[in-house]
Structure formats: structure tokens, C-alpha cells
N, C-alpha and C. Protein backbone atom coordinates (compact mmCIF):
# COMPACT_ATOMS: atom_id res chain seq x y z
N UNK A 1 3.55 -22.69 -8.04
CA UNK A 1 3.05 -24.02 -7.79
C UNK A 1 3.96 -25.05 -8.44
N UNK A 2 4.53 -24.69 -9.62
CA UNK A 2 5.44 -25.82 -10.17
C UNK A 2 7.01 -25.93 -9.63
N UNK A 3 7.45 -25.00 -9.21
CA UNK A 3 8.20 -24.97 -8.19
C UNK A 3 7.99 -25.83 -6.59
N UNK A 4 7.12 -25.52 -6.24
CA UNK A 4 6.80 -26.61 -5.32
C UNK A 4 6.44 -27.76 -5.50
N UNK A 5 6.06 -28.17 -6.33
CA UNK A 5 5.93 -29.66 -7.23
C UNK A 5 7.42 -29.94 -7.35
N UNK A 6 8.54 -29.37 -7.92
CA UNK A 6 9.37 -29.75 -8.35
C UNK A 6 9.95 -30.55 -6.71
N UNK A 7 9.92 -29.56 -5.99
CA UNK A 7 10.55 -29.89 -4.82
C UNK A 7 9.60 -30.84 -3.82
N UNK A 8 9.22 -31.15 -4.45
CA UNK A 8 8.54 -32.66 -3.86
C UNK A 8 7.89 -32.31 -2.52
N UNK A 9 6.92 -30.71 -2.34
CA UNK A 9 6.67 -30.16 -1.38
C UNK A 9 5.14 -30.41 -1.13
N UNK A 10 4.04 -30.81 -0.65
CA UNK A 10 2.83 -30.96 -0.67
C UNK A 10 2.22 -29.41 -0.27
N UNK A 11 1.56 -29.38 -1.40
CA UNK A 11 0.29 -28.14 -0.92
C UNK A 11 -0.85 -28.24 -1.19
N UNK A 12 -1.39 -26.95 -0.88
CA UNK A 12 -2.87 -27.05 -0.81
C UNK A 12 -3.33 -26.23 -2.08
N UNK A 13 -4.03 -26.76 -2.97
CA UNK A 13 -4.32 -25.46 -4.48
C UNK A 13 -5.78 -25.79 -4.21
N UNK A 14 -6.43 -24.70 -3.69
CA UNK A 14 -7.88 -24.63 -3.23
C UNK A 14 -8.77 -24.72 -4.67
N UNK A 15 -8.07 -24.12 -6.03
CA UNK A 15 -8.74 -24.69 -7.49
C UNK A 15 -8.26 -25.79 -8.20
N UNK A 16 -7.39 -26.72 -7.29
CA UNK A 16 -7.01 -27.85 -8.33
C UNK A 16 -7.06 -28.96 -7.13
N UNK A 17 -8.52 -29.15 -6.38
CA UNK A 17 -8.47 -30.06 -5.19
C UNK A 17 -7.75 -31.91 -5.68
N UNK A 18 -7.32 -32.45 -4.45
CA UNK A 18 -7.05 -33.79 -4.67
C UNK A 18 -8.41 -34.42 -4.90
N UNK A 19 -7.80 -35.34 -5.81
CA UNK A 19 -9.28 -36.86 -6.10
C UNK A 19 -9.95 -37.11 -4.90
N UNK A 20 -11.12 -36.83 -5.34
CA UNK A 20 -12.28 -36.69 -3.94
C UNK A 20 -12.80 -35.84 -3.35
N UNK A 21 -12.11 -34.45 -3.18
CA UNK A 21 -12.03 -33.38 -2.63
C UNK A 21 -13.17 -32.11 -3.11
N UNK A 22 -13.61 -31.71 -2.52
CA UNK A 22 -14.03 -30.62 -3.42
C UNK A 22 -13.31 -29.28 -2.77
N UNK A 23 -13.64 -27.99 -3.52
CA UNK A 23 -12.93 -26.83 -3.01
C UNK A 23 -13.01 -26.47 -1.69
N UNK A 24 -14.46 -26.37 -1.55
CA UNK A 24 -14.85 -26.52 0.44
C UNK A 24 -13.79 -27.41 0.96
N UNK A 25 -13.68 -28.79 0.27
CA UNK A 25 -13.22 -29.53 1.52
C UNK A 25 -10.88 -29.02 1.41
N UNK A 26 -10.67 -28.06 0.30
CA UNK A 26 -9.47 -27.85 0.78
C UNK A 26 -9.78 -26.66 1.41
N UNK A 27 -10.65 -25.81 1.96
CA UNK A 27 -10.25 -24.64 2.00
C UNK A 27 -10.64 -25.02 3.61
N UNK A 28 -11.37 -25.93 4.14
CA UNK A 28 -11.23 -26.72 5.88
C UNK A 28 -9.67 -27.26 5.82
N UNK A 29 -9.43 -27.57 4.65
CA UNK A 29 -8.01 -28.41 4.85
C UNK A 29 -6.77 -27.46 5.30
N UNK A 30 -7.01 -25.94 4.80
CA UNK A 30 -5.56 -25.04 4.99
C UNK A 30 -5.67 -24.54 6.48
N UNK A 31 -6.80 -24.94 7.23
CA UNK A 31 -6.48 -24.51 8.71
C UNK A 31 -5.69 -25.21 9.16
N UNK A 32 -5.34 -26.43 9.03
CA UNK A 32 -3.88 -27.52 9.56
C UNK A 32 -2.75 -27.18 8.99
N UNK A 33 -2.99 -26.17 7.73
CA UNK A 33 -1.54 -26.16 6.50
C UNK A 33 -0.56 -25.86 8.19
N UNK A 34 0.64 -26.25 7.48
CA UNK A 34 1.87 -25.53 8.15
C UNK A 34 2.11 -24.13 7.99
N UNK A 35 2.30 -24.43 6.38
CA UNK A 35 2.36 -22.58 6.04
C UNK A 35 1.01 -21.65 5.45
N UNK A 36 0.31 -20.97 5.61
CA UNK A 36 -0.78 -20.34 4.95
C UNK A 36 -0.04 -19.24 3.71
N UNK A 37 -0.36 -19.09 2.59
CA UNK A 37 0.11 -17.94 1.85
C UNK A 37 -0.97 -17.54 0.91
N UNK A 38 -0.88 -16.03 0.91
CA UNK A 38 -2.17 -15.44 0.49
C UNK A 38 -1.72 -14.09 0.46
N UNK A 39 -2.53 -12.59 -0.12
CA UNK A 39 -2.62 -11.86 -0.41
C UNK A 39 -3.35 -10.42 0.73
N UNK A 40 -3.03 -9.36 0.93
CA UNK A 40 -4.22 -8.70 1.20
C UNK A 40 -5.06 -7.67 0.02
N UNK A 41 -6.10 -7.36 1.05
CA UNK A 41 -6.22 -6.11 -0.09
C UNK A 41 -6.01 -4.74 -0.16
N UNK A 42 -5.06 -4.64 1.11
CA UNK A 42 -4.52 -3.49 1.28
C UNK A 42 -4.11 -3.30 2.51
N UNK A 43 -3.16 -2.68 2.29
CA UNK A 43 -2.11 -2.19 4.08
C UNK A 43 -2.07 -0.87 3.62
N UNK A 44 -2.05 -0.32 4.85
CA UNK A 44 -1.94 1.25 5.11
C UNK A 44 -1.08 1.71 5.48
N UNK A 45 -0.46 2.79 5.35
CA UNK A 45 0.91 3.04 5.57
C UNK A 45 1.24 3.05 6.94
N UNK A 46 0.30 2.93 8.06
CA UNK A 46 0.89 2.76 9.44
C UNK A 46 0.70 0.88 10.21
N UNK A 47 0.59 0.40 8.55
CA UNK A 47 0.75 -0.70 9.26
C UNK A 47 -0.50 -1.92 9.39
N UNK A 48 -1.86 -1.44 9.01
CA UNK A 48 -3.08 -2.31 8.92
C UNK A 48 -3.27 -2.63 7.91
N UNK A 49 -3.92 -4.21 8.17
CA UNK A 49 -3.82 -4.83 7.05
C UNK A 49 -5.30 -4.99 7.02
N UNK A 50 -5.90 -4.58 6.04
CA UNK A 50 -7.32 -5.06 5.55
C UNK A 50 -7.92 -6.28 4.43
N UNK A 51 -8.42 -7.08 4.89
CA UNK A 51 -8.61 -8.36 3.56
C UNK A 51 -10.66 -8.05 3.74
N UNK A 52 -10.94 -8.40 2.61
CA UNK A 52 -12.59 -8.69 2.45
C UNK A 52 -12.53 -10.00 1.93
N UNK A 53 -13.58 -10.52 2.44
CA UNK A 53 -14.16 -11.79 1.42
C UNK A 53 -15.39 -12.34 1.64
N UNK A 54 -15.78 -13.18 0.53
CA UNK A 54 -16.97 -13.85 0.54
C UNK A 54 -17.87 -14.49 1.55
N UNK A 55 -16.71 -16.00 1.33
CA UNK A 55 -17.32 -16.74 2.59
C UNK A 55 -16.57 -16.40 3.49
N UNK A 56 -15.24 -16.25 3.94
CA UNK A 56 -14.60 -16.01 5.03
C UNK A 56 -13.51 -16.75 5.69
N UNK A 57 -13.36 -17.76 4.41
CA UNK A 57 -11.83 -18.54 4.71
C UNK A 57 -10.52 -18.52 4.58
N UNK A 58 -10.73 -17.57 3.85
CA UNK A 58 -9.54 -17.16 3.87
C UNK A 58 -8.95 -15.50 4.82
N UNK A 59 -9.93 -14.67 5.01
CA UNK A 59 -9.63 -14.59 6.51
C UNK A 59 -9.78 -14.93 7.58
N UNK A 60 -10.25 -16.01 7.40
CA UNK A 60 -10.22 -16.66 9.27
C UNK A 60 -8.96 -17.72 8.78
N UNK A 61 -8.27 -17.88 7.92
CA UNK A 61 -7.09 -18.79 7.85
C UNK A 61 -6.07 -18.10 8.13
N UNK A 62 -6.15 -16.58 7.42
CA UNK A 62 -4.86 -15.39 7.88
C UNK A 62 -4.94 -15.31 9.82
N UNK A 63 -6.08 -15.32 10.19
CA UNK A 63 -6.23 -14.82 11.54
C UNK A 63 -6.00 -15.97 12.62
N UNK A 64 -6.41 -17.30 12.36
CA UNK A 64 -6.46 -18.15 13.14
C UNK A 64 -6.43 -19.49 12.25
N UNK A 65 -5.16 -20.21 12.60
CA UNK A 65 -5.42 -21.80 11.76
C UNK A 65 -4.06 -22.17 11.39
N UNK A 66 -3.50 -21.68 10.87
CA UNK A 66 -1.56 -22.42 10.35
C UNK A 66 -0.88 -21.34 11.43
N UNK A 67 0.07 -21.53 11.98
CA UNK A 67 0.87 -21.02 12.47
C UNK A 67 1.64 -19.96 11.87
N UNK A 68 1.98 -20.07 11.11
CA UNK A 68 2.90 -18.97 10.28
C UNK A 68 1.93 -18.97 8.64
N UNK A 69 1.87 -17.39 8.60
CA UNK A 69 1.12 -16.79 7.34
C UNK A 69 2.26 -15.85 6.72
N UNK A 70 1.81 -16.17 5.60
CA UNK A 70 2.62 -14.99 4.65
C UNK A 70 1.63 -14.73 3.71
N UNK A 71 2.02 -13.32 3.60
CA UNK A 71 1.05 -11.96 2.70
C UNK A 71 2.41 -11.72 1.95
N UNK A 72 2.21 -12.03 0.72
CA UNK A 72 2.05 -11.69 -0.55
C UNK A 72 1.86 -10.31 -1.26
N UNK A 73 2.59 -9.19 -1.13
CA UNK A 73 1.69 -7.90 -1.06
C UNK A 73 2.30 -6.99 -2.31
N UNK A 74 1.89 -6.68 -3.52
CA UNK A 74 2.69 -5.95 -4.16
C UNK A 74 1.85 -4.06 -4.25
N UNK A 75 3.28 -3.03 -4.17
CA UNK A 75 2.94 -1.91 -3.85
C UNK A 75 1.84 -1.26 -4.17
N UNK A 76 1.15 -1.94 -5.16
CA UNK A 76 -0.36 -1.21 -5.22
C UNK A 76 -1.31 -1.50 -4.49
N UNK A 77 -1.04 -2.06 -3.35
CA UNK A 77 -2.00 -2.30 -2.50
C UNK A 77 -1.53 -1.12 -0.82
N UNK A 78 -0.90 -0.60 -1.01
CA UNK A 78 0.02 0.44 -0.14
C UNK A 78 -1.47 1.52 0.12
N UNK A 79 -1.97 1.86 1.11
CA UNK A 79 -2.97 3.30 1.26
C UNK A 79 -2.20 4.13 2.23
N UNK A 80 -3.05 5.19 2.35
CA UNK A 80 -2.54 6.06 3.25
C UNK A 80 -2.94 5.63 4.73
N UNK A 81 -4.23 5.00 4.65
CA UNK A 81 -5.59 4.61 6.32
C UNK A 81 -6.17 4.08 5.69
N UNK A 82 -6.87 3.07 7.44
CA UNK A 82 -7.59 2.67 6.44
C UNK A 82 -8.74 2.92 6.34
N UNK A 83 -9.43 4.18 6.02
CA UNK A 83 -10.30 4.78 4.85
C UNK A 83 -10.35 4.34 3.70
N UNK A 84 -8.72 5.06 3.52
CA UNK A 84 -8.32 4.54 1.99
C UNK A 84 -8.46 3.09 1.47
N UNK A 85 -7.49 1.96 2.59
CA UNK A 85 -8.04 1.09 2.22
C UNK A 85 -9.13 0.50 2.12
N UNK A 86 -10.43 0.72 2.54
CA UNK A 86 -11.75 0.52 2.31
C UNK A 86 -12.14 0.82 1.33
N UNK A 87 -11.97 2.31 0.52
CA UNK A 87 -11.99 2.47 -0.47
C UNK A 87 -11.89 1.80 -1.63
N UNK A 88 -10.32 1.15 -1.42
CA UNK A 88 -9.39 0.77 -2.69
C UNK A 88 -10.36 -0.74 -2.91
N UNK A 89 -11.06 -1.35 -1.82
CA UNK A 89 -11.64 -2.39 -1.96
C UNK A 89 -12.70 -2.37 -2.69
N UNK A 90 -13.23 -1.50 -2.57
CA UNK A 90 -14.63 -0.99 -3.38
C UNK A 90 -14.56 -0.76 -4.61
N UNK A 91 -13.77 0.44 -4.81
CA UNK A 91 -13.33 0.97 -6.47
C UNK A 91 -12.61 0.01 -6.62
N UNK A 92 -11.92 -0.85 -6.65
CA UNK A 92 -10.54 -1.42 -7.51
C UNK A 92 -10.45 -2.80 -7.07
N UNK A 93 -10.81 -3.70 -6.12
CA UNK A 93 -10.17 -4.97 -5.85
C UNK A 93 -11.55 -5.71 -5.97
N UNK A 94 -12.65 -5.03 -5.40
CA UNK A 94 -14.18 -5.71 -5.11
C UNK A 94 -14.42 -6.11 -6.69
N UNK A 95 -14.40 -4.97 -7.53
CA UNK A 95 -15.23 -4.79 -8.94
C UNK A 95 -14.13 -5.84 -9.85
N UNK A 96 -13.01 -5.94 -9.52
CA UNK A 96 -12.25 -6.95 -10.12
C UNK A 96 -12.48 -7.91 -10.16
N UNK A 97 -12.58 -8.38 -9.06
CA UNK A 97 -12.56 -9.66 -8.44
C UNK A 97 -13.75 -9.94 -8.91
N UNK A 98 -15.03 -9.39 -8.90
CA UNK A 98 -16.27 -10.08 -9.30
C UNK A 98 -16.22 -10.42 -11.09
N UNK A 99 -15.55 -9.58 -11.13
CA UNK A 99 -15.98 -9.76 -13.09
C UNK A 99 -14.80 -10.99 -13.10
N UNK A 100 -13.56 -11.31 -12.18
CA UNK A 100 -12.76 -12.55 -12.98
C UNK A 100 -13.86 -13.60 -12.47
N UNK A 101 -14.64 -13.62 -11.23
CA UNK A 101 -15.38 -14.76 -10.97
C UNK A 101 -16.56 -14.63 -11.65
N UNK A 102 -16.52 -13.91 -12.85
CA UNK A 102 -18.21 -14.08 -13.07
C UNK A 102 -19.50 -13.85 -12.32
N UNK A 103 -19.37 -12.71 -11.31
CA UNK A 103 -20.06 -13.03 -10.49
C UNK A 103 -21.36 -11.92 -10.77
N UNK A 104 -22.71 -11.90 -10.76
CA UNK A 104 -24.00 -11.35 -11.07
C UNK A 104 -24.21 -10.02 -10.00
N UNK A 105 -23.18 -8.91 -10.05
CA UNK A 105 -23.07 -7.94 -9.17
C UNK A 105 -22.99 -6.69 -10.16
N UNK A 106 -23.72 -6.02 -9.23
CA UNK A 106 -23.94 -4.57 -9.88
C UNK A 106 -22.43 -3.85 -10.29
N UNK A 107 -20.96 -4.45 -8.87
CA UNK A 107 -19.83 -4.00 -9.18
C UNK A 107 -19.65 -4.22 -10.84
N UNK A 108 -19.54 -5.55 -10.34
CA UNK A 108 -19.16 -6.53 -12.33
C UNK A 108 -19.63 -5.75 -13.39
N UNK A 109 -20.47 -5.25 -13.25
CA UNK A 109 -21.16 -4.17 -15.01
C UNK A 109 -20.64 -3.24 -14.66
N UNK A 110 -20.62 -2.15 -13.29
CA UNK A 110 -20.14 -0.86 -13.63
C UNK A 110 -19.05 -0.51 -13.04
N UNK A 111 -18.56 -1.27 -12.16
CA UNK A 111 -16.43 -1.07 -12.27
C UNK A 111 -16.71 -0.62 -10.67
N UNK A 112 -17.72 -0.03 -10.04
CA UNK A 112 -17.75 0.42 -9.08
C UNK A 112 -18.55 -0.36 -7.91
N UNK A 113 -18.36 0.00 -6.63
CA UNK A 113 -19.44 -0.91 -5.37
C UNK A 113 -20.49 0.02 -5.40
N UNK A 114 -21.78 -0.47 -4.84
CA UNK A 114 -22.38 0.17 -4.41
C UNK A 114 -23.31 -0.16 -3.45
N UNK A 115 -22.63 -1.11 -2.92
CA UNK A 115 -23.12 -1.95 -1.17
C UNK A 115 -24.28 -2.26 -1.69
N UNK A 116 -23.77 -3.39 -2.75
CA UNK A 116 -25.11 -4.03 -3.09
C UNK A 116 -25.91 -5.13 -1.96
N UNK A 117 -26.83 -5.99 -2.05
CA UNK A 117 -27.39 -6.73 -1.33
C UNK A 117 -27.66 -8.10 -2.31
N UNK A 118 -26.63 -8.27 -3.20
CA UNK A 118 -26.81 -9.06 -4.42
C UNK A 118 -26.16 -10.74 -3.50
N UNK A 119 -27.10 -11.67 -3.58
CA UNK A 119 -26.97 -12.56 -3.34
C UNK A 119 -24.95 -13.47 -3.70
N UNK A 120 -24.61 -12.67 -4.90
CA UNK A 120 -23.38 -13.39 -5.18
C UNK A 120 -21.90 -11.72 -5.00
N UNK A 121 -23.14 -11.31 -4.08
CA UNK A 121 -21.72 -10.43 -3.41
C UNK A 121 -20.55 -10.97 -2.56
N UNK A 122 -19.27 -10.56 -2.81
CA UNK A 122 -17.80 -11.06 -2.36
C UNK A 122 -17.86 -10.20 -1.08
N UNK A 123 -18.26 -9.16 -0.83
CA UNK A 123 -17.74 -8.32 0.04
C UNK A 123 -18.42 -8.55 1.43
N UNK A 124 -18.17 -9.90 2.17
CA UNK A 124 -18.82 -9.78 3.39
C UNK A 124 -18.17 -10.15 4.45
N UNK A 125 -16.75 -10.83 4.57
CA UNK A 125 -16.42 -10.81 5.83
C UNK A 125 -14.84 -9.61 5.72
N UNK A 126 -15.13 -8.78 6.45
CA UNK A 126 -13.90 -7.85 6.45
C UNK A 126 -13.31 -7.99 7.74
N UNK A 127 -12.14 -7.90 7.95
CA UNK A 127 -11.07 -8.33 8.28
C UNK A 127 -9.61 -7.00 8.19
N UNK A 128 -9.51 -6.40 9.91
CA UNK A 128 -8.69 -5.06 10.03
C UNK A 128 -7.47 -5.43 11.03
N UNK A 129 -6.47 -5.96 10.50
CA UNK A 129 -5.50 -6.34 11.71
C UNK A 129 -4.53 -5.06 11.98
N UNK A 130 -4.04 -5.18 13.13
CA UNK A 130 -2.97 -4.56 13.43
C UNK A 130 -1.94 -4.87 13.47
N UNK A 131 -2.39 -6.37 14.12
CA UNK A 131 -0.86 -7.13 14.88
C UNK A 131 -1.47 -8.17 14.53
N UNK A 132 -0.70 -9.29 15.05
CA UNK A 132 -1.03 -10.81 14.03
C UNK A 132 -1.34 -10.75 15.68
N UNK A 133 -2.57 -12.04 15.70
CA UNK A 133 -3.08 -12.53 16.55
C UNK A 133 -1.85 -13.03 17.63
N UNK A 134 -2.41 -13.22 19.46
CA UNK A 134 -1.59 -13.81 19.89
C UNK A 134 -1.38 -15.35 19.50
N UNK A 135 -0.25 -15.73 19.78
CA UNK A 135 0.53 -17.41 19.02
C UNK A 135 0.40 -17.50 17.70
N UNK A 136 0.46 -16.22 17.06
CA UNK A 136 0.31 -16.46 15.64
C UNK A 136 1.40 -15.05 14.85
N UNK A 137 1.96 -16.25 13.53
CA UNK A 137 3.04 -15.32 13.31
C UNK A 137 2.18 -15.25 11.49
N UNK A 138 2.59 -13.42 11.37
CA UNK A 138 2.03 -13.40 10.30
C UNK A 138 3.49 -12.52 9.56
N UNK A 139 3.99 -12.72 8.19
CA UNK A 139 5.55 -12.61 7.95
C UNK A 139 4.44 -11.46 6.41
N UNK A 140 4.29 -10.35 6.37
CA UNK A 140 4.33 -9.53 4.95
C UNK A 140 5.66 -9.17 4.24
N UNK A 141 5.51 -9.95 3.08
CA UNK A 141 6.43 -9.39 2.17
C UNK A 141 6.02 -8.71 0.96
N UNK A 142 6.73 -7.39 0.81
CA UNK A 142 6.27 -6.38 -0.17
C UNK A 142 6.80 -6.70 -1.31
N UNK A 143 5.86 -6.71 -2.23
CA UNK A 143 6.84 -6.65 -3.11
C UNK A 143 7.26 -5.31 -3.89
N UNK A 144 7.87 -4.69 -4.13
CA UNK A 144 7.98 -3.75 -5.45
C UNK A 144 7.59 -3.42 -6.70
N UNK A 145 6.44 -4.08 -7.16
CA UNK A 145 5.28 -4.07 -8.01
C UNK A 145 4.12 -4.03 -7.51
N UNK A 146 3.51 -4.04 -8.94
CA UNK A 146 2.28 -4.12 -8.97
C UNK A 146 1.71 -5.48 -9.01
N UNK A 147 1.29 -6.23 -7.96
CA UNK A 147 0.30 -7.12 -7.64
C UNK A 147 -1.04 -7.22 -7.42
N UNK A 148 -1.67 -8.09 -8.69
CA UNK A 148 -3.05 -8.14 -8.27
C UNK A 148 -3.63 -7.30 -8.11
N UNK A 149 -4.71 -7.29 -7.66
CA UNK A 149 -6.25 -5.88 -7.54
C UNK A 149 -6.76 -6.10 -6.15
């Protein structure tokens, strides 16, 4: 982000909204972005990309909304299928993700999913691509680490 500040580049930081703004109103705002950039929570080794989330804006921004997306992907997010990646969401990215948000889920205390029905569950819009939508370009870059959960 300070890199793009430097370069006098405008973006969108969905936790540091402009004066006036609230988070809702940037996360309607990145369907116009030019560029979308974001994360998955796992690709499979033949190529599918799986994301989960809450409300669902940020995969319906990967799928439909900026023209060109980039995924962010470092090798621990690599599965074999996606089984696996379903998995890896459950054990390892779901239970993460709730305890950095604080969130009142059965994952958050015991490290694991267990398809709760907990009002401040993350895990509800899933999201299995193959191919980037038609008129839509989606660019993954791997990285060679370990990124994120």
C-alpha cells in the first residue's frame, strides 16, 4: 500500500475507507476498480481455484466487476483437488481467519470447522473456478512461499 501511495496511484483499502465511506461502501466501490487484487484459498494442482467467504464480495469481485484480477497466491495454498481444497478451508484458512476477526465460531475455540450454523460464520459463499469468466481476465501469480492461511 505504501508503495502505491508513493506512486501517486489511487486505491481501494476496504479497512482504511475514504472520509465518508464506510467499508460496505468500498467494497461496492472495487466492482468499478480497474485492477481487483486479492488472494485465494486454494488452487489445485489441475488448475481450480477455490475462494470462501462471508458476505460474498469479494468473490463476486474475482468473478465479475474489474476487468483484470490478480490472485496473490503463495505455495501453501497448492492442493492436490479440489477435495483437498475444501478441506484446507476448513482445517486451516476458515479457523484462521475467524480467530484474526474475532469472530464467535465454534472454528475460533477449536482450530477446526464443523459446519457450524453460527450466525458470525465466514464460510458461506464458495466460489470453484476453472477458467476466468467470459470478458474477464484473471492473471495468478504464485508465489514461492508461504502466504497467508
Amino acid at each position: 500500500m505504501e508503495k502505491l501511495t508513493q506512486k501517486n496511484i489511487t486505491y481501494i483499502d476496504r479497512y482504511n475507507p475514504p472520509p465518508g465511506k464506510t467499508m460496505e461502501d468500498v467494497e461496492q466501490m472495487a466492482f468499478g476498480a480497474d485492477y481487483y487484487f486479492s488472494s485465494a484459498n486454494a488452487i489445485t494442482q489441475d488448475g481450480y481455484i477455490l475462494n470462501v467467504d462471508s458476505s460474498g464480495n469479494r468473490v463476486a469481485a474475482i468473478i465479475y466487476g474489474p476487468e483484470k484480477v490478480y490472485l496473490v497466491v503463495g505455495q501453501n495454498k497448492v492442493c492436490k483437488d479440489a477435495e483437498a481444497a475444501l478441506k484446507r478451508n476448513q482445517d486451516i484458512a476458515a479457523p484462521l481467519n475467524c480467530k484474526r476477526l474475532q469472530r464467535k465460531t465454534p472454528c475460533n475455540h477449536t482450530g477446526i470447522c464443523v459446519n457450524c450454523l453460527s450466525p458470525e460464520r465466514i464460510c458461506r459463499a464458495y466460489t470453484l473456478l476453472q477458467m476466468a469468466p467470459t470478458n474477464h481476465e484473471i492473471t495468478v501469480v504464485m508465489i514461492g512461499e508461504d502466504l497467508g492461511y
